[in-house]
N, C-alpha and C. Protein backbone atom coordinates (compact mmCIF):
# COMPACT_ATOMS: atom_id res chain seq x y z
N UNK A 1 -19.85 -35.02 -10.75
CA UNK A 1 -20.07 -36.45 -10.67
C UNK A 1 -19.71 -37.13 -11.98
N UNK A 2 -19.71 -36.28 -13.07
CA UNK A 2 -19.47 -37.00 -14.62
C UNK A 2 -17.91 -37.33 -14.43
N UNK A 3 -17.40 -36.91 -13.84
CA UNK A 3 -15.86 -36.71 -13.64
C UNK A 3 -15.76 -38.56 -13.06
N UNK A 4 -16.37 -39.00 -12.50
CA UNK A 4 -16.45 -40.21 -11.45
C UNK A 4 -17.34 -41.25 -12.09
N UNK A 5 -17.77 -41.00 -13.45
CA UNK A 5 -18.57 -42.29 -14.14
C UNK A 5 -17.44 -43.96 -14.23
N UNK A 6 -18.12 -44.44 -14.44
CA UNK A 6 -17.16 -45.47 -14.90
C UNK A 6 -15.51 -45.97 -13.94
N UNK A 7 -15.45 -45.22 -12.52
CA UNK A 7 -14.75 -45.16 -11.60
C UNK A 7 -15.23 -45.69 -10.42
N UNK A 8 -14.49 -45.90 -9.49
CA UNK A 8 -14.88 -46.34 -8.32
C UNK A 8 -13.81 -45.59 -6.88
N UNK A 9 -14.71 -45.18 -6.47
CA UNK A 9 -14.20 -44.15 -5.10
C UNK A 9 -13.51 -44.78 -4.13
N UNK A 10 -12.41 -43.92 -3.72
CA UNK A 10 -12.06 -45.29 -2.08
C UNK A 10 -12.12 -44.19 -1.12
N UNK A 11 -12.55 -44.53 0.29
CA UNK A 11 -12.53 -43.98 1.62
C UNK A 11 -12.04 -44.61 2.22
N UNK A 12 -11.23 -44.20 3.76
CA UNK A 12 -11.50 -44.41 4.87
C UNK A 12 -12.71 -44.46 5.80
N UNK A 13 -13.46 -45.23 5.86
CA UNK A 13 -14.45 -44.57 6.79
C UNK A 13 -15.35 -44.40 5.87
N UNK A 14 -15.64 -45.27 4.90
CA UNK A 14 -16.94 -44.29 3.78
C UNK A 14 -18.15 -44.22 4.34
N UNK A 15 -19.13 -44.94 5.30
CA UNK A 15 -19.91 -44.25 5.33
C UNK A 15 -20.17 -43.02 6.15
N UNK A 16 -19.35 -42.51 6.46
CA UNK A 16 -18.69 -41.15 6.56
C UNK A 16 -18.73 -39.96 5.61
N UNK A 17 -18.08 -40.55 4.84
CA UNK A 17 -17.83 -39.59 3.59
C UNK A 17 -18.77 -39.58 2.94
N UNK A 18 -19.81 -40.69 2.46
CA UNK A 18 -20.54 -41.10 1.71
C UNK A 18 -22.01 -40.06 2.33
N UNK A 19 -22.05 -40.41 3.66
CA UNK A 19 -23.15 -39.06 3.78
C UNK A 19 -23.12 -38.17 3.37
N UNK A 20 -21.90 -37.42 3.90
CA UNK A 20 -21.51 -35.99 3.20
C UNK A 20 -22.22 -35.84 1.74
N UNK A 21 -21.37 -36.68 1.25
CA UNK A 21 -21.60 -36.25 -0.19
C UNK A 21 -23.15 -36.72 -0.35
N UNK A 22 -23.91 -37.63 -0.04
CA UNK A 22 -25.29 -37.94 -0.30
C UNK A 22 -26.07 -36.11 0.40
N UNK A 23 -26.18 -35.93 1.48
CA UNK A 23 -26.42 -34.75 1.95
C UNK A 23 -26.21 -33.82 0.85
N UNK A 24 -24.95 -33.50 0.19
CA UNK A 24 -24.33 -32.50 -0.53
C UNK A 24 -25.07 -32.21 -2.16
N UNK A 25 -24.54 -33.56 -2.31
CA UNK A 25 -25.67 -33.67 -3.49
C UNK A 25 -27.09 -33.57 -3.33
N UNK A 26 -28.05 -33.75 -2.56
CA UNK A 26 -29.25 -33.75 -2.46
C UNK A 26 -29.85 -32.54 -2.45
N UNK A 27 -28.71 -31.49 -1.72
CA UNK A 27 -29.05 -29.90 -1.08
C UNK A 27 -28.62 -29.18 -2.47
N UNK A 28 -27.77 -29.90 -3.81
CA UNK A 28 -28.15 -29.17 -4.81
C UNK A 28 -28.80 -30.08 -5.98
N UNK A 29 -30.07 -30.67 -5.21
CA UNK A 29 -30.76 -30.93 -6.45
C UNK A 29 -30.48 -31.84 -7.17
N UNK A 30 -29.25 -32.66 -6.79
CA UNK A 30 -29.15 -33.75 -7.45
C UNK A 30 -29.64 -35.41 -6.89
N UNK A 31 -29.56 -36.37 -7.67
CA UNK A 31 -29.52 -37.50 -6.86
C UNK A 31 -28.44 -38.12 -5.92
N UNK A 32 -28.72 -38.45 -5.09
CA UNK A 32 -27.49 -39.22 -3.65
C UNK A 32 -26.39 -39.48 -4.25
N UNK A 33 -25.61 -40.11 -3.57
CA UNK A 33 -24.62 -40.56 -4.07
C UNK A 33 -25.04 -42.28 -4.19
N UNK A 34 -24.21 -42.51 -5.73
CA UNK A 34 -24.34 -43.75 -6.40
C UNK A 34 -23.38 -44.22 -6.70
N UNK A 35 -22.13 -43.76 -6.16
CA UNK A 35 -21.09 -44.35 -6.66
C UNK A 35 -20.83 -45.75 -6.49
N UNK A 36 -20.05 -46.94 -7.29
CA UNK A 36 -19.42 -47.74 -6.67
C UNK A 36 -18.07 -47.64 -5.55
N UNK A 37 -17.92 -47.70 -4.65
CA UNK A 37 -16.97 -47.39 -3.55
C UNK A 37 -15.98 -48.34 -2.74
N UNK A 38 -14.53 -48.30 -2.36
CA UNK A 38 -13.97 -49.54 -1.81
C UNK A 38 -13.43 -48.54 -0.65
N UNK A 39 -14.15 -49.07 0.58
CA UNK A 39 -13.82 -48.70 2.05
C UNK A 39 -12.71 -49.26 2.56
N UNK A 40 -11.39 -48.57 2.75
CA UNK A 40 -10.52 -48.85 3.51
C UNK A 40 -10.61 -49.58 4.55
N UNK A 41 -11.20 -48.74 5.43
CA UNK A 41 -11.28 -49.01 6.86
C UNK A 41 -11.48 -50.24 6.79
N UNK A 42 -12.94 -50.38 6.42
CA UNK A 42 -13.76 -51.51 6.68
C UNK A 42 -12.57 -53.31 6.15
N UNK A 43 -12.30 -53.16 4.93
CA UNK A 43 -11.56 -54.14 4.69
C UNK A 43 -9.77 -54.09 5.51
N UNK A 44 -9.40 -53.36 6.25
CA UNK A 44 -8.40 -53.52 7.13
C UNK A 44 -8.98 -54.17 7.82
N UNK A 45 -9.90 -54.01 8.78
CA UNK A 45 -10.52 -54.60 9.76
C UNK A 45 -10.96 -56.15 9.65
N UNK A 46 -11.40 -56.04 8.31
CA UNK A 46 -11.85 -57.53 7.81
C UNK A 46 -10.96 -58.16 7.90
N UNK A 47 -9.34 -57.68 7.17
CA UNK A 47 -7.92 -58.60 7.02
C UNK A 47 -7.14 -58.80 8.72
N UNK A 48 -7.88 -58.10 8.88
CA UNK A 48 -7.06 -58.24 10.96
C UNK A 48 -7.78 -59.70 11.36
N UNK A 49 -9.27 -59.25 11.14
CA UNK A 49 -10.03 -60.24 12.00
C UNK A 49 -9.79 -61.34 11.61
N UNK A 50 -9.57 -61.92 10.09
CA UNK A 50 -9.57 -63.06 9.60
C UNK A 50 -8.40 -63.58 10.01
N UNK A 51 -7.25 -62.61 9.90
CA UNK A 51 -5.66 -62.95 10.55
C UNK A 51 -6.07 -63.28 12.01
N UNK A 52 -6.76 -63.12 13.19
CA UNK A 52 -7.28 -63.09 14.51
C UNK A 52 -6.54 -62.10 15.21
N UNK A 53 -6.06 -61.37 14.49
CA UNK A 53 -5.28 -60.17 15.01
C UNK A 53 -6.50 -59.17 15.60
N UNK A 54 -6.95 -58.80 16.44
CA UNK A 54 -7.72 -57.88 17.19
C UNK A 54 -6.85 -56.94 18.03
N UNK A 55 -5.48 -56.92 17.57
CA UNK A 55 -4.40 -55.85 17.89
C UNK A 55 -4.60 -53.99 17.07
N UNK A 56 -5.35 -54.31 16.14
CA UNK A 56 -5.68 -52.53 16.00
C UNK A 56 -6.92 -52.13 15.91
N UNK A 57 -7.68 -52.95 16.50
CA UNK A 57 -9.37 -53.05 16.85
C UNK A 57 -9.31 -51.33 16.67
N UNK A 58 -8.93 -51.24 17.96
CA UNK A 58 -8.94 -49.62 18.20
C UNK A 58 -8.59 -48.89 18.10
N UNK A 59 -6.92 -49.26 17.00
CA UNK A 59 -6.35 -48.22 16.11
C UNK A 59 -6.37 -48.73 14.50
N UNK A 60 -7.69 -48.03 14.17
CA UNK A 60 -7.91 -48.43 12.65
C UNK A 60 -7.71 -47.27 11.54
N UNK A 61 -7.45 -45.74 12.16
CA UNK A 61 -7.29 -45.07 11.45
C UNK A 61 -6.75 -45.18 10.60
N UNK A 62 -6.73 -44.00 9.54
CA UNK A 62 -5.65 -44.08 8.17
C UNK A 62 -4.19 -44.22 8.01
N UNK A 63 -3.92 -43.69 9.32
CA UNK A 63 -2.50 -43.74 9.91
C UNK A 63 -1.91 -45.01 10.37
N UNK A 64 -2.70 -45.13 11.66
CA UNK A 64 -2.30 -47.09 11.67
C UNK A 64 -2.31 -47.78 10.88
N UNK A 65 -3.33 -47.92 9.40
CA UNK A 65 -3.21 -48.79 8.77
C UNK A 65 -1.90 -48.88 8.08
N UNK A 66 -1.95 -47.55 7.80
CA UNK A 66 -0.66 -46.83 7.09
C UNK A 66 0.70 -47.82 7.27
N UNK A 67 0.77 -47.28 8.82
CA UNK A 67 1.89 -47.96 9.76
C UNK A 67 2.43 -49.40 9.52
N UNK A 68 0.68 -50.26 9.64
CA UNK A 68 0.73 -51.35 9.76
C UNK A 68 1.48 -52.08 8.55
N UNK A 69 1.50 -51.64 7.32
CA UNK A 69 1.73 -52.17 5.89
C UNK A 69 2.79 -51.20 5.72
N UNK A 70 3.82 -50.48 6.81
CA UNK A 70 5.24 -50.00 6.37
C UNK A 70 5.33 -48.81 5.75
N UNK A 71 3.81 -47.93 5.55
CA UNK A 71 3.52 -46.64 4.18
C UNK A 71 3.96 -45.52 5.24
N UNK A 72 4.79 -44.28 4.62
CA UNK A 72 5.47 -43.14 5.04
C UNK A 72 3.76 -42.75 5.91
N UNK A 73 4.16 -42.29 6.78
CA UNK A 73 3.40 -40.84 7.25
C UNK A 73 2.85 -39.87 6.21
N UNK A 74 2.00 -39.16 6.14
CA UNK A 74 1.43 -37.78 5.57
C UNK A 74 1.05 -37.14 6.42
N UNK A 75 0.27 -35.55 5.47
CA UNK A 75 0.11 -34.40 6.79
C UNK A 75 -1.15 -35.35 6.65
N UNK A 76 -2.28 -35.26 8.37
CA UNK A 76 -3.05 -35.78 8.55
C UNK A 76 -4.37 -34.34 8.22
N UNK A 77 -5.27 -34.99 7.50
CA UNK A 77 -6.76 -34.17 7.30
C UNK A 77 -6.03 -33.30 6.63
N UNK A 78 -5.21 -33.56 5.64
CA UNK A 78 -5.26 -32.55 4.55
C UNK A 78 -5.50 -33.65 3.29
N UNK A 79 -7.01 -32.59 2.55
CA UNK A 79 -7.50 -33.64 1.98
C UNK A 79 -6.96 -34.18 0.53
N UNK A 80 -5.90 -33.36 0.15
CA UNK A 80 -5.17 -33.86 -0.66
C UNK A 80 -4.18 -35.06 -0.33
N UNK A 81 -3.59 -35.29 0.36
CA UNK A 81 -2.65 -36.12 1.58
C UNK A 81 -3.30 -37.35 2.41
N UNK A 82 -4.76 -36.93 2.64
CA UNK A 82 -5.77 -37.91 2.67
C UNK A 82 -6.15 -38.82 1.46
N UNK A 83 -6.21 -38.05 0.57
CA UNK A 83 -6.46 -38.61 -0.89
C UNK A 83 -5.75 -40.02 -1.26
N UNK A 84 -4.52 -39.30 -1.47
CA UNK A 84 -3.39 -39.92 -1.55
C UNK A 84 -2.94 -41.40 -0.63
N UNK A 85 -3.16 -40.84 0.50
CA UNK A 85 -2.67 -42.09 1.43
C UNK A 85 -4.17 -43.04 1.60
N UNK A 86 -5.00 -43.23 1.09
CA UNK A 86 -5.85 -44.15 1.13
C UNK A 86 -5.84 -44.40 0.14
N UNK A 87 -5.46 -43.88 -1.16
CA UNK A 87 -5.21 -44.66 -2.42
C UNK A 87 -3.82 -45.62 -2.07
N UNK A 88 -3.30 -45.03 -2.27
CA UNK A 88 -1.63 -45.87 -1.81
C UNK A 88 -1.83 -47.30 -0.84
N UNK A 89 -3.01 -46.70 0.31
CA UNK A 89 -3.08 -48.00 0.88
C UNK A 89 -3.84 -49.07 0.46
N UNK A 90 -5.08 -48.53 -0.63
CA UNK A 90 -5.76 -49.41 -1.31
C UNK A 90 -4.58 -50.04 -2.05
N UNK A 91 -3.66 -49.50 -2.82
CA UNK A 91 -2.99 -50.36 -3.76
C UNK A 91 -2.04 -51.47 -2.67
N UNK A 92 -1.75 -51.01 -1.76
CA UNK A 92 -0.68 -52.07 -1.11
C UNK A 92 -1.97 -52.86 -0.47
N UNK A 93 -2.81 -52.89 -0.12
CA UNK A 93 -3.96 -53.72 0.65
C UNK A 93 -4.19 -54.70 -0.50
N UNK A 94 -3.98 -54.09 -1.94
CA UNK A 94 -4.59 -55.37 -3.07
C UNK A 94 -3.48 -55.80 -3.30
N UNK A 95 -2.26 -55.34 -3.44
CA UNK A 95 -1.60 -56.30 -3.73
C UNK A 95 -0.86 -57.37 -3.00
N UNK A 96 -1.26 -57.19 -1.40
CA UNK A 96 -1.15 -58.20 -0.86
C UNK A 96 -2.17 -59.01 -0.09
N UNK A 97 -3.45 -58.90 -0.97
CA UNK A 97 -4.90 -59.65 -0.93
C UNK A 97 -5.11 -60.78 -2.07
N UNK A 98 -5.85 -61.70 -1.53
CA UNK A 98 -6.45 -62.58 -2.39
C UNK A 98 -7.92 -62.13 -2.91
N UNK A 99 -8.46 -60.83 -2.01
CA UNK A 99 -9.37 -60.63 -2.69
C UNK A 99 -9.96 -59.87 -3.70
N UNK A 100 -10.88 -60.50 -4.20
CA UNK A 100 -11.46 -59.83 -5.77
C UNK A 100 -12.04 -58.45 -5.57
N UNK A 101 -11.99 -57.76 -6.37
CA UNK A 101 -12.75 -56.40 -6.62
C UNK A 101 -13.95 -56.12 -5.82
N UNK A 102 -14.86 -57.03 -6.57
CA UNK A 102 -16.42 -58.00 -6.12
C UNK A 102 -17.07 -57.83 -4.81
N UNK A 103 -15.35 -58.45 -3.55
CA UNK A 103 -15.38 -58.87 -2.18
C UNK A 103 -14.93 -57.48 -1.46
N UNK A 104 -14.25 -56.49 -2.39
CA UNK A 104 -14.37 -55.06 -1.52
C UNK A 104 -14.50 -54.16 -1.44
N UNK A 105 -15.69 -54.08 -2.72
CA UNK A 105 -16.29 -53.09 -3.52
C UNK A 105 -17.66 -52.82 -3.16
N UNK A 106 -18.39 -51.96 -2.44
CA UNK A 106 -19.37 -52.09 -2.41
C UNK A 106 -20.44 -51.04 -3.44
N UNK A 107 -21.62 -51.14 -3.74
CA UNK A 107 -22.54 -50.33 -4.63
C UNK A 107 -23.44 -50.09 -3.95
N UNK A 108 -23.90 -48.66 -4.21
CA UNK A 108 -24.81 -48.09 -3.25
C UNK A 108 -26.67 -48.56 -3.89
N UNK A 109 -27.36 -48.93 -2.37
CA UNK A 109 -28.51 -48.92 -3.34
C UNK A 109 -29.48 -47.66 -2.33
N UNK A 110 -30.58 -47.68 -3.12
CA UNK A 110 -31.62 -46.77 -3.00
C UNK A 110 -32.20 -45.77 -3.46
N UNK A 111 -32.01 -44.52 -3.35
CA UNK A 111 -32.79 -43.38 -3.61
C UNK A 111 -31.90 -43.10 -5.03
N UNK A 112 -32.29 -43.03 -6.52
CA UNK A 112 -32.07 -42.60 -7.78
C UNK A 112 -32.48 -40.89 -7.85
């Protein structure tokens, strides 16, 4: 986790991932997860709805989004390749956003 101070995590799907690792950490003794975190998913979905596009309601995966913003294919659930292509899409999602850090960043609260 020292590796991840002063950083901020991105997922697809974080509260997904975010269990995992809260679970993971807890079963060795540490505290949950506290990271600050910017959810893919969730802000694709936000930029559809506001566009009134409800055209990938139901294809929101990492892949469609992928698609949607023109980004190559990767191998799928390899978590290096996963890594990668949700970073890549965070960077093309900000740089063609008006929004701030602030608006798609979320911080975890609760259990220390």
């Amino acid at each position: 986790m020292a590796a991840l101070s002063g950083r901020i995590a991105v997922f697809h799907h974080a509260p997904l991932d975010t269990a995992f690792l809260d679970r993971s950490l807890h079963a060795s003794g540490q505290r949950g997860w506290r990271q600050p975190s910017i959810d893919t998913l969730a802000w694709f979905r936000r930029r559809q709805l506001r566009r009134g596009d409800d055209s990938t309601a139901g294809a929101s995966t990492l892949d469609a989004a992928r698609r949607h913003y023109g980004l190559p294919m990767r191998s799928a659930h390899n978590a290096l390749d996963d890594a990668l292509s949700c970073a890549e899409l965070a960077l093309v999602m900000a740089t063609r956003s008006r929004a701030r850090l602030i608006d798609v960043c979320s911080v975890p609260t609760g259990r220390f």
